[in-house]
Protein backbone atom coordinates (compact mmCIF):
# COMPACT_ATOMS: atom_id res chain seq x y z
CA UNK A 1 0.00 0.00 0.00
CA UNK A 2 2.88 2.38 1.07
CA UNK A 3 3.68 2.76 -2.72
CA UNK A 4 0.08 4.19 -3.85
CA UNK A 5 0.65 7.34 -1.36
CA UNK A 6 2.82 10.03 -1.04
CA UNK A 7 4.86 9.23 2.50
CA UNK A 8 5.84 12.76 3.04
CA UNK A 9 2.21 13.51 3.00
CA UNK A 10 1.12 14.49 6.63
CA UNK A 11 -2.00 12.64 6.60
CA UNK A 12 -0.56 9.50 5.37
CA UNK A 13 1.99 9.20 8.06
CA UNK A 14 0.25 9.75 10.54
CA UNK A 15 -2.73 7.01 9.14
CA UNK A 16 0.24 4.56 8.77
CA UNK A 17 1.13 5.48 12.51
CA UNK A 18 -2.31 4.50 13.74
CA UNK A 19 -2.68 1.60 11.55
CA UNK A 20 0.38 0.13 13.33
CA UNK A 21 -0.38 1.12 17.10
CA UNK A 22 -4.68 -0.31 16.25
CA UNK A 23 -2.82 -3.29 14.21
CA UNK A 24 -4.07 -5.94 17.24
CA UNK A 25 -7.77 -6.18 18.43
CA UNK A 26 -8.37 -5.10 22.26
CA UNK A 27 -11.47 -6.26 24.00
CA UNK A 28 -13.52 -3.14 23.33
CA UNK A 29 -12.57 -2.13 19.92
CA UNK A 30 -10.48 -2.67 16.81
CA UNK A 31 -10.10 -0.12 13.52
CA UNK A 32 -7.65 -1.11 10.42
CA UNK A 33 -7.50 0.38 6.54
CA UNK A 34 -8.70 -1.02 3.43
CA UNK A 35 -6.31 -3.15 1.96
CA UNK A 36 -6.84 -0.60 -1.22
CA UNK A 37 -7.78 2.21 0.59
CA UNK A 38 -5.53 4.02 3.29
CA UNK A 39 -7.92 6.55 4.06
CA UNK A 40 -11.19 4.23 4.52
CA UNK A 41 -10.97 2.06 7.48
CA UNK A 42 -13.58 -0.90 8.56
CA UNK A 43 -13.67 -1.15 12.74
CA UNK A 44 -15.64 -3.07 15.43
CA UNK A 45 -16.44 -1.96 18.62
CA UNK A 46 -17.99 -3.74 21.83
CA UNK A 47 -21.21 -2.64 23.77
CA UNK A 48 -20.31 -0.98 26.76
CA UNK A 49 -20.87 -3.10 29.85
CA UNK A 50 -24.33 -2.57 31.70
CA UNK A 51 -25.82 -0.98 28.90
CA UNK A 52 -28.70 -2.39 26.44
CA UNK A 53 -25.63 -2.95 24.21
CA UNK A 54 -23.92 -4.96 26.61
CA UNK A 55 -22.82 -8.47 24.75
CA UNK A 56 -23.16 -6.76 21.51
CA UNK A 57 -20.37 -6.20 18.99
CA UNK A 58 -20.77 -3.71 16.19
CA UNK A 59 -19.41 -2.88 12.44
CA UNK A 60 -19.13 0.07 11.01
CA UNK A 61 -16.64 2.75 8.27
CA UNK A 62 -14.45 5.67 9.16
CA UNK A 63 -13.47 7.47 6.10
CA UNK A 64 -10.92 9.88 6.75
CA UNK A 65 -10.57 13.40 4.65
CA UNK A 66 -6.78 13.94 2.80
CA UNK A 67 -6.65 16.58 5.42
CA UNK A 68 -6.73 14.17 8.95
CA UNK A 69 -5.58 15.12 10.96
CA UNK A 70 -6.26 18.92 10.52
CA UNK A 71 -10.23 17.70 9.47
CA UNK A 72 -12.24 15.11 11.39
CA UNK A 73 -13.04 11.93 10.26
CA UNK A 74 -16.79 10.32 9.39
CA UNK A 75 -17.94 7.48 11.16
CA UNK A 76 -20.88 5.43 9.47
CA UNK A 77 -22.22 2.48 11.70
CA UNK A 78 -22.89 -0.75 9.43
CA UNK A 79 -24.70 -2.84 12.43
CA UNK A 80 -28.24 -2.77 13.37
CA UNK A 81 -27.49 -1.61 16.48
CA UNK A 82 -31.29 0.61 18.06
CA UNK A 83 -28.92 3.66 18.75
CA UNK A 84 -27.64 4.98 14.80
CA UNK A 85 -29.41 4.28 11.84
CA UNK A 86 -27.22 2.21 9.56
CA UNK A 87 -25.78 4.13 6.67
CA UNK A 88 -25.46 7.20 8.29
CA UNK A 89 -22.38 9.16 9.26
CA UNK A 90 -21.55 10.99 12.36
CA UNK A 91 -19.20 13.57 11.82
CA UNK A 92 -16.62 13.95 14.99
CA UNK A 93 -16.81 17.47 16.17
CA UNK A 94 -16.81 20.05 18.85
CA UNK A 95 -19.83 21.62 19.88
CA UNK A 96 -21.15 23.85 21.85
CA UNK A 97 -19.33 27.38 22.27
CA UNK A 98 -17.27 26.21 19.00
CA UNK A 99 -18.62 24.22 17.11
CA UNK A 100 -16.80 22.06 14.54
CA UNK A 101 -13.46 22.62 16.31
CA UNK A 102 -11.85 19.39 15.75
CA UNK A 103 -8.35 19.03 17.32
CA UNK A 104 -5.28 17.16 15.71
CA UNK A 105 -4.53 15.81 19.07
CA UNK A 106 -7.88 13.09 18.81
CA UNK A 107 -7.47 9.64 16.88
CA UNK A 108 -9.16 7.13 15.63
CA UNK A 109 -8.69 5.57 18.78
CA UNK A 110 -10.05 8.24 20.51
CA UNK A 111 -13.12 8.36 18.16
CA UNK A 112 -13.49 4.79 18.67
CA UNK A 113 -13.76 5.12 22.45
CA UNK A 114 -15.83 7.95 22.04
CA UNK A 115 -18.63 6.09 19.58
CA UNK A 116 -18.59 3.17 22.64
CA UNK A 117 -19.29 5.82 25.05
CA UNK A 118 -22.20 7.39 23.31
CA UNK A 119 -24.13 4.81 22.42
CA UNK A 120 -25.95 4.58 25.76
CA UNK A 121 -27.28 7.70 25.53
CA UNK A 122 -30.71 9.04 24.67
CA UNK A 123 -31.38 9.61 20.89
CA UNK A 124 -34.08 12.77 22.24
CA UNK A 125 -35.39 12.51 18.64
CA UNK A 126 -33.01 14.06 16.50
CA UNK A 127 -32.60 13.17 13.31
CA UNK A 128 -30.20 10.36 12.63
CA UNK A 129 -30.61 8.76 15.96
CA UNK A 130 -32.95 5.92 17.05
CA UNK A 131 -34.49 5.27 20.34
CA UNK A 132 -35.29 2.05 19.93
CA UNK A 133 -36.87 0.10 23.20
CA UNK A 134 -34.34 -1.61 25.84
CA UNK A 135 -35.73 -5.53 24.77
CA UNK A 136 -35.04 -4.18 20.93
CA UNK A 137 -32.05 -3.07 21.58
CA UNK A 138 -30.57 -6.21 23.79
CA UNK A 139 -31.88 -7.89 21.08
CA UNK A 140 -29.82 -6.64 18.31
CA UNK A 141 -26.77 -6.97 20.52
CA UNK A 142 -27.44 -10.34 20.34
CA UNK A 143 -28.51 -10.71 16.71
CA UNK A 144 -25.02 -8.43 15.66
CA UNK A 145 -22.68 -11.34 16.51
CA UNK A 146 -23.97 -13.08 13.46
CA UNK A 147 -22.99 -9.84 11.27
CA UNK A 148 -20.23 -10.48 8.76
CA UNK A 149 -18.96 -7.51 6.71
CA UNK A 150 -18.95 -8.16 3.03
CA UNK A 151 -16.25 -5.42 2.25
CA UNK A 152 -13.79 -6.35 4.48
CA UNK A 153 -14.95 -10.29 5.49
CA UNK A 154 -15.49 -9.16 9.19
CA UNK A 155 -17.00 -11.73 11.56
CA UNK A 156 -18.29 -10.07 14.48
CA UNK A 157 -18.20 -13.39 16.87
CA UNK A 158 -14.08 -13.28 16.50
CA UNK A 159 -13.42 -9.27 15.40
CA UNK A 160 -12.48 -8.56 18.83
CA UNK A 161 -10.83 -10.11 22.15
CA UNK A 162 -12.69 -12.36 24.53
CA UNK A 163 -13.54 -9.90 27.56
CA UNK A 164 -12.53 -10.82 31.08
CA UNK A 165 -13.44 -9.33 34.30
CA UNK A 166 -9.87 -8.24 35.30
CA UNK A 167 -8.39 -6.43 32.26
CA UNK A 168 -6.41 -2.75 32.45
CA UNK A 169 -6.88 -0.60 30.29
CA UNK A 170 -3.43 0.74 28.56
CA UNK A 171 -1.75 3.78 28.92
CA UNK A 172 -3.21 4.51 24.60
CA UNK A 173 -6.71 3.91 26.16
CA UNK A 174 -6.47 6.06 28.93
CA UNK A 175 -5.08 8.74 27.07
CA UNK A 176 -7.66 8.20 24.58
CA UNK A 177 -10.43 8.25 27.22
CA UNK A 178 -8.87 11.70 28.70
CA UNK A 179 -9.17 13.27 25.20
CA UNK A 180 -12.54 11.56 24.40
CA UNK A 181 -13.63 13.68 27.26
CA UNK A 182 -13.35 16.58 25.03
CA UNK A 183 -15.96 15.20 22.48
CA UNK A 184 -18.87 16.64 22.22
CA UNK A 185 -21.61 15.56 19.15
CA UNK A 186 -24.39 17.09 18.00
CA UNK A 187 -27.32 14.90 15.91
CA UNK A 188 -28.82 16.89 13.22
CA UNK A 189 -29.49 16.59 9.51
CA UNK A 190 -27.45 17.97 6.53
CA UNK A 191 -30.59 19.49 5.68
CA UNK A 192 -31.09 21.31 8.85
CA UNK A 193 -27.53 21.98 9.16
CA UNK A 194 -28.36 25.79 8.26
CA UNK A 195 -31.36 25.99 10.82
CA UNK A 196 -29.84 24.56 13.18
CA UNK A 197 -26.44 27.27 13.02
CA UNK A 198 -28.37 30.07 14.44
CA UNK A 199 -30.52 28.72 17.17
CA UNK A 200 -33.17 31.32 19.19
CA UNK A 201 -31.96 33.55 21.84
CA UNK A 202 -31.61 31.72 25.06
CA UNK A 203 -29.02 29.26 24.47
CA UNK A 204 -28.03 25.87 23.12
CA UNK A 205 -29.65 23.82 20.63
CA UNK A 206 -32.43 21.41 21.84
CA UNK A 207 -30.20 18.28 20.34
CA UNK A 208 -26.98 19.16 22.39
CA UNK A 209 -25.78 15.68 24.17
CA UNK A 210 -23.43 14.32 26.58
CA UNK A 211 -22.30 11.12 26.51
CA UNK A 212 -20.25 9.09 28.58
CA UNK A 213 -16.94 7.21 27.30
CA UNK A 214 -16.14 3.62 28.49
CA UNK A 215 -13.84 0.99 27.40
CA UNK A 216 -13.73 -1.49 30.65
CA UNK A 217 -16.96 -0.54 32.58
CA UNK A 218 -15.88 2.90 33.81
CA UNK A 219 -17.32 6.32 32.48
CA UNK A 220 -16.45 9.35 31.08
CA UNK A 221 -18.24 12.32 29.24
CA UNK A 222 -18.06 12.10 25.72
CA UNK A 223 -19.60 15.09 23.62
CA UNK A 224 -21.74 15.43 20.55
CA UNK A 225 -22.27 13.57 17.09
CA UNK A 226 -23.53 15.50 13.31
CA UNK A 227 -25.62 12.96 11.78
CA UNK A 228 -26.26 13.24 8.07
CA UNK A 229 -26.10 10.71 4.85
CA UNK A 230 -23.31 8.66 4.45
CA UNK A 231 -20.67 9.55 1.73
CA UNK A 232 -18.79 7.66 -0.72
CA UNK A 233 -15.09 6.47 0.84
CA UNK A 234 -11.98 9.13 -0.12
CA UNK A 235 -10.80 7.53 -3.29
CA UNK A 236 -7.42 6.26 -3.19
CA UNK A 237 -4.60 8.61 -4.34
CA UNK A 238 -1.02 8.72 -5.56
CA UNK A 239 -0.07 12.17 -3.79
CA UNK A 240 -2.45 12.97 -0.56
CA UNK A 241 -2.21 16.35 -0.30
CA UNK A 242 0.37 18.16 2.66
CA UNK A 243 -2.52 18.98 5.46
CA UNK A 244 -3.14 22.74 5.86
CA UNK A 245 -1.67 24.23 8.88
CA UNK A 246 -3.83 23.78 12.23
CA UNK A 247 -6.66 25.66 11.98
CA UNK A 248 -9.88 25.53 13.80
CA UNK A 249 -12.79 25.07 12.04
CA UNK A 250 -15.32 27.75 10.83
């Protein structure tokens, strides 16, 4: 693969970086690229413990801009899963005071953790989210070991590590969980995208969330997701383009 990119390129060292230090499956999660594709990846995440989700293991795409890390990835869940619609893509961000201030610091990793964390929260009806009921929901957990990705060849029942009731977390995921912290996510449509940028005097959009980031049955806050249709994968290139110095976004 190295010989399809350009190595100087920013973005495709540091995707080769994470590729390497996400190359072995944890318990809670595990995120590789395409073998054609560098900057689409195929990952799997566990249900956080004592959740509706709990024994559930699910599939989904992060496809990363030529700009990562200066520009957030898109995460696109591929599992029936009663939280996320399937097909849809939530758009790592910061919310809030700044919105779409996504920091170079945050990985895949961190996104990963992140996703795991937010799933147990309510969907409070905005668009891209589901609230499906607690017996639906415990019942796709089950259901998604069966899942087997067709791009990638995926099984669910052996994508990640057997848990056990002892396990540390690493010094990776506890960085990761510090910066997952940070998250926030906010669920809206592409279409109300515009609406939804100048919200009425008094404060915060209605669809502002927190979530709560796990990866071995503790807590922490996550932030906020941007739900809209699902794009087509970056194409593979010969020369990624040299990231733009760190900016903020608008």
């Amino acid at each position: 693969m190295e010989s399809k990119y350009n190595l100087k390129s920013p973005a495709v060292k540091r995707l080769m970086k994470e590729a390497a230090e996400l190359r072995d499956p944890t318990e809670h999660y595990h995120a590789q690229p395409l073998e054609d594709n560098l900057f689409e990846w195929h990952f799997s995440v566990r249900g956080p413990p004592d959740s509706d989700f709990d024994g559930g293991v699910y599939h989904g795409r992060i496809v990363l801009p030529p700009e990562y890390p200066m520009k957030p990835p898109s995460i696109i869940l591929l599992t029936p899963n009663g939280r996320f619609e399937v097909g849809k893509k939530i758009c790592l961000s910061i919310s809030g005071h700044h919105p779409e201030t996504w920091q170079p610091s945050w990985s895949i990793r961190t996104a990963l953790i992140a996703i795991i964390g937010f799933m147990p929260t309510k969907g409070e009806g905005a668009i891209g989210s589901l609230d499906y009921t607690p017996e639906e929901r415990r019942a796709l957990a089950k259901k998604s070991q069966d899942f087997c990705c067709e791009a990638c060849g995926c099984s669910m029942r052996t994508a990640l590590l057997a848990p056990t009731s002892n396990s540390n977390p690493s010094r990776e995921d506890r960085e990761a969980k510090e910066l997952a912290r940070q998250i926030s996510f906010k669920a809206e449509s592409s279409t109300s995208s515009k609406a939804s940028a100048t919200p009425e005097a008094g404060g915060q959009t209605p669809t502002d969330i927190q979530a709560e980031a796990s990866t071995s049955g503790g807590q922490d806050s996550a932030g906020t997701a941007h739900t809209e249709q699902a794009e087509a994968p970056s194409p593979s290139v010969e020369e990624a383009p040299v990231a733009p110095p760190a900016a903020a976004g608008p």
